[in-house]
Protein backbone atom coordinates (compact mmCIF):
# COMPACT_ATOMS: atom_id res chain seq x y z
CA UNK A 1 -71.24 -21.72 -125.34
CA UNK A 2 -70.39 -22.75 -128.96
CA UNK A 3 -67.05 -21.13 -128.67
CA UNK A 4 -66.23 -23.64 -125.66
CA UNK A 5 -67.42 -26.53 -127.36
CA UNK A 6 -64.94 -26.02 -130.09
CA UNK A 7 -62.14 -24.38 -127.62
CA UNK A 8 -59.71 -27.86 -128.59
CA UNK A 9 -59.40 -26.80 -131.96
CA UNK A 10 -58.33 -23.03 -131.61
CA UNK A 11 -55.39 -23.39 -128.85
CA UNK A 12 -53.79 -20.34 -129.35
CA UNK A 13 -57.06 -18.34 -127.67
CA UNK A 14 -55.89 -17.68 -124.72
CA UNK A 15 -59.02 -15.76 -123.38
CA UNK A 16 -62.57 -14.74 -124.50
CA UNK A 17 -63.98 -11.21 -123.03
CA UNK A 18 -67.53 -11.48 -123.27
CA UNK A 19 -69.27 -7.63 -123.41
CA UNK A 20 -72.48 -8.95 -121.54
CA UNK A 21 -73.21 -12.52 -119.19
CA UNK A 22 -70.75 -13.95 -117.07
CA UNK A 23 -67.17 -15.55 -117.57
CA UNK A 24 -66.50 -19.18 -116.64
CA UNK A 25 -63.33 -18.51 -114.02
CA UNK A 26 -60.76 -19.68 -116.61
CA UNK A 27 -61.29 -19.30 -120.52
CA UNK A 28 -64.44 -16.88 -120.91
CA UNK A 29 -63.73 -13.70 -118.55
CA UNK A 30 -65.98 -10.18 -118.81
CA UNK A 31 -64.74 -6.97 -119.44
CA UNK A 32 -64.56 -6.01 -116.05
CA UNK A 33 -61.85 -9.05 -115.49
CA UNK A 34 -60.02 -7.94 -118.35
CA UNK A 35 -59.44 -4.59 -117.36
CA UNK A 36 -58.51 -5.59 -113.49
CA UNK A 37 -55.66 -8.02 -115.76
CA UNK A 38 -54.36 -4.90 -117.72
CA UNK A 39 -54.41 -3.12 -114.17
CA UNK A 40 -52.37 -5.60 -112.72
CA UNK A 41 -49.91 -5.97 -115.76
CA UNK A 42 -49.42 -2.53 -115.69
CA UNK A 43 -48.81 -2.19 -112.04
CA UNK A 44 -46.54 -5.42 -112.91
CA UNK A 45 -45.07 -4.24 -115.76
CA UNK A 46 -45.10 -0.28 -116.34
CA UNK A 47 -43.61 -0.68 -119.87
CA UNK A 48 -45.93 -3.77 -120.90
CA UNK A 49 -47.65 -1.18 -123.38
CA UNK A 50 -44.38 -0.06 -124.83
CA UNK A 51 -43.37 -3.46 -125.76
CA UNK A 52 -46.16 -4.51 -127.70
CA UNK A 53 -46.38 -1.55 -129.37
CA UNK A 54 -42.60 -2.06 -130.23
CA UNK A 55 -43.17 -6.14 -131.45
CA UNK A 56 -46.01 -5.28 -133.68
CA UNK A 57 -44.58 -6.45 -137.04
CA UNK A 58 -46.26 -4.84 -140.49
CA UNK A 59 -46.78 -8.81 -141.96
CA UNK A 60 -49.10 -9.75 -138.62
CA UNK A 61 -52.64 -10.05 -138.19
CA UNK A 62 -54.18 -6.72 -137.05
CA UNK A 63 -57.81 -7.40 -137.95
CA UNK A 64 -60.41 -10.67 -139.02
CA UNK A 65 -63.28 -9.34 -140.81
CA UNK A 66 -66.22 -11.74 -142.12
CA UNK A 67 -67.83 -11.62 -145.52
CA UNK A 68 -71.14 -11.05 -145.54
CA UNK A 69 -71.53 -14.69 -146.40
CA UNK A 70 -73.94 -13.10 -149.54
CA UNK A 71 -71.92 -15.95 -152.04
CA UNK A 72 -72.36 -18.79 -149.36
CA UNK A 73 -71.01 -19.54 -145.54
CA UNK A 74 -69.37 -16.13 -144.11
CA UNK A 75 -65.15 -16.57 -144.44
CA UNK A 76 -62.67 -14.17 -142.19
CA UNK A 77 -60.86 -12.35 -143.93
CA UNK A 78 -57.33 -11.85 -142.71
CA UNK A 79 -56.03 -8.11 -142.57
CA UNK A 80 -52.14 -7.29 -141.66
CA UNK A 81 -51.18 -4.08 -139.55
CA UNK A 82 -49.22 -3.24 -143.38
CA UNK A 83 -52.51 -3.49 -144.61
CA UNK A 84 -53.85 -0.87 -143.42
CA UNK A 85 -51.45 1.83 -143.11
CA UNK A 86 -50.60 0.68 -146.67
CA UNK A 87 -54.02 1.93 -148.02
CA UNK A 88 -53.82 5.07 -145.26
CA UNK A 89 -50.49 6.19 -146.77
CA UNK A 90 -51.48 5.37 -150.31
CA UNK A 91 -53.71 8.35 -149.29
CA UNK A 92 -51.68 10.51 -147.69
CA UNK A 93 -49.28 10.16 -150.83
CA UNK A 94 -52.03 12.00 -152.59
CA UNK A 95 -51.16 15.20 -150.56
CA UNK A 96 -54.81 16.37 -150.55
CA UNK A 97 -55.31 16.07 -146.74
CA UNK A 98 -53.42 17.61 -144.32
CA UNK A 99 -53.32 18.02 -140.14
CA UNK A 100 -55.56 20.71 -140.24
CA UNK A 101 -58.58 18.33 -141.72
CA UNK A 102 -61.24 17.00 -139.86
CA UNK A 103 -62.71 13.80 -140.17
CA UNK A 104 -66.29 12.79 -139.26
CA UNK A 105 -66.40 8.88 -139.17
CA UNK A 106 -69.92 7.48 -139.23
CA UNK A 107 -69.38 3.86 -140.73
CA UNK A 108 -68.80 0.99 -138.10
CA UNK A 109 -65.56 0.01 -137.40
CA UNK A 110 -66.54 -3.86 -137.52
CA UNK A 111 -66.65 -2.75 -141.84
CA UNK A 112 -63.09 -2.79 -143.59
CA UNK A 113 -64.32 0.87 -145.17
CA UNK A 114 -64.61 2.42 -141.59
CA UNK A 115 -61.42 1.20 -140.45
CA UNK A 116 -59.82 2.84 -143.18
CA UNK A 117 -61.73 5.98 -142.09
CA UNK A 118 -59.55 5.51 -139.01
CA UNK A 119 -56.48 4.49 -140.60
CA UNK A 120 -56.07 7.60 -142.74
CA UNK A 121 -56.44 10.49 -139.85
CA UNK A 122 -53.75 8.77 -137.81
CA UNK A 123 -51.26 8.63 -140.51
CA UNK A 124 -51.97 11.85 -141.62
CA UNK A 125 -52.14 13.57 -138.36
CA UNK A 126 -55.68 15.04 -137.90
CA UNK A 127 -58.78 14.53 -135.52
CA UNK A 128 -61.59 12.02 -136.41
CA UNK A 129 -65.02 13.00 -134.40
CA UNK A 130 -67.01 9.50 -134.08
CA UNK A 131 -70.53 8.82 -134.45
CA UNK A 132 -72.30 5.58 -135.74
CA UNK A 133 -75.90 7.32 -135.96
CA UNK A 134 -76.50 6.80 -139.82
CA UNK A 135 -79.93 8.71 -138.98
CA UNK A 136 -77.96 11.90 -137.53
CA UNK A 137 -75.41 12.34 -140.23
CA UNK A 138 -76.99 14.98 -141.77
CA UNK A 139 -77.47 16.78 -138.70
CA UNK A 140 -74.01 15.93 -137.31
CA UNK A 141 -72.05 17.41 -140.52
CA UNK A 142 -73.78 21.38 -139.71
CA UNK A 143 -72.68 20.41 -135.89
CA UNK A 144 -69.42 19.05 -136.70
CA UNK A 145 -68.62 20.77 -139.86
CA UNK A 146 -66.06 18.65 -141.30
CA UNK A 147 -63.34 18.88 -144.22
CA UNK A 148 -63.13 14.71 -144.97
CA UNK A 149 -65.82 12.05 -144.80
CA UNK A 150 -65.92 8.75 -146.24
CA UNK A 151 -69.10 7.15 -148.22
CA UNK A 152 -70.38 5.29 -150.76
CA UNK A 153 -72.30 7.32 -153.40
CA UNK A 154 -75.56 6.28 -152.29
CA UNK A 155 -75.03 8.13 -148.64
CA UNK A 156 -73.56 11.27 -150.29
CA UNK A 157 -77.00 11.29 -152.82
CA UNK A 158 -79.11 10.88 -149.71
CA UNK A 159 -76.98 13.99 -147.49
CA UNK A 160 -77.52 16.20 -150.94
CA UNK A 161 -81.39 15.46 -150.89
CA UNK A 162 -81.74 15.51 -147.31
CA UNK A 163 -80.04 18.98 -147.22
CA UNK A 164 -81.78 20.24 -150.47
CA UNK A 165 -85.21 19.60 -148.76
CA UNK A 166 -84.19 21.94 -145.41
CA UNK A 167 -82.74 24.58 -147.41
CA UNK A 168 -86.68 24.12 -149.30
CA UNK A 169 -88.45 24.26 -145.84
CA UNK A 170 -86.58 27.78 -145.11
């Protein structure tokens, strides 16, 4: 409802998806309309896909992620597509992963950390297995077994202390 109130001063919206609720017929459509629209463009237009794809430009906006407001009233932050497959090749560059990797991603992809996460596998070349349960990582890395995760220190301290108490129980 806010959104609409303030729809004047953001013109070049041309839709809202809403996840949950109902759309409004015009501006605010579901997810459900959505994907009938992509059906239909597709059916319309098999190449549609292609050409996008193609007239992505490195210097446009890929991504708007919000502070965490912790300094005052959140701000977007605005993200280019050269952003981030600057910082995934900057990695790459380093030579220290390689296709046969595998990448466990745990960090939400709403956080400018996680999309890195996903930035780096697809320059690269190797599989990422997803899973947002901070409470199963432990569990998931003996499942999953992989060669690259990303953290900050604190999670990597808690996995070590976490594991040292099982191997403890045995």
């Amino acid at each position: 409802d806010k959104l609409v109130e303030h729809r004047s001063e953001i013109p070049a919206v041309e839709k809202v998806v809403i996840i949950d609720g109902k759309g409004d017929g015009d501006w605010v459509i579901t997810l459900e309309e959505l994907e009938q629209l992509g059906k239909q463009l597709l059916a319309d237009s098999p190449t549609a896909v292609t050409e996008r794809v193609e007239a992505i430009r490195p210097e446009q906006l890929a991504t708007l992620i919000y502070t965490s407001g912790t300094t005052g009233k959140p701000k977007g932050v605005r993200l280019t597509h050269e952003a981030w497959t600057y910082t995934a090749s900057a990695l790459d560059s380093l030579q220290v992963l390689t296709d046969k990797d595998l990448n466990y991603l745990w960090l939400p992809l709403a956080h400018s950390f996680g999309k890195v996460m996903l930035a780096v596998p697809l320059v690269v070349g190797f599989p990422t297995v997803i899973d947002g349960r901070v409470d199963k990582i432990v569990e998931n890395l003996a499942i999953i077994r992989p060669t690259f995760m990303g953290a900050v220190p604190r999670i990597f301290e808690k996995v070590h202390g976490r594991i040292t108490e099982m191997i403890a129980e045995e």
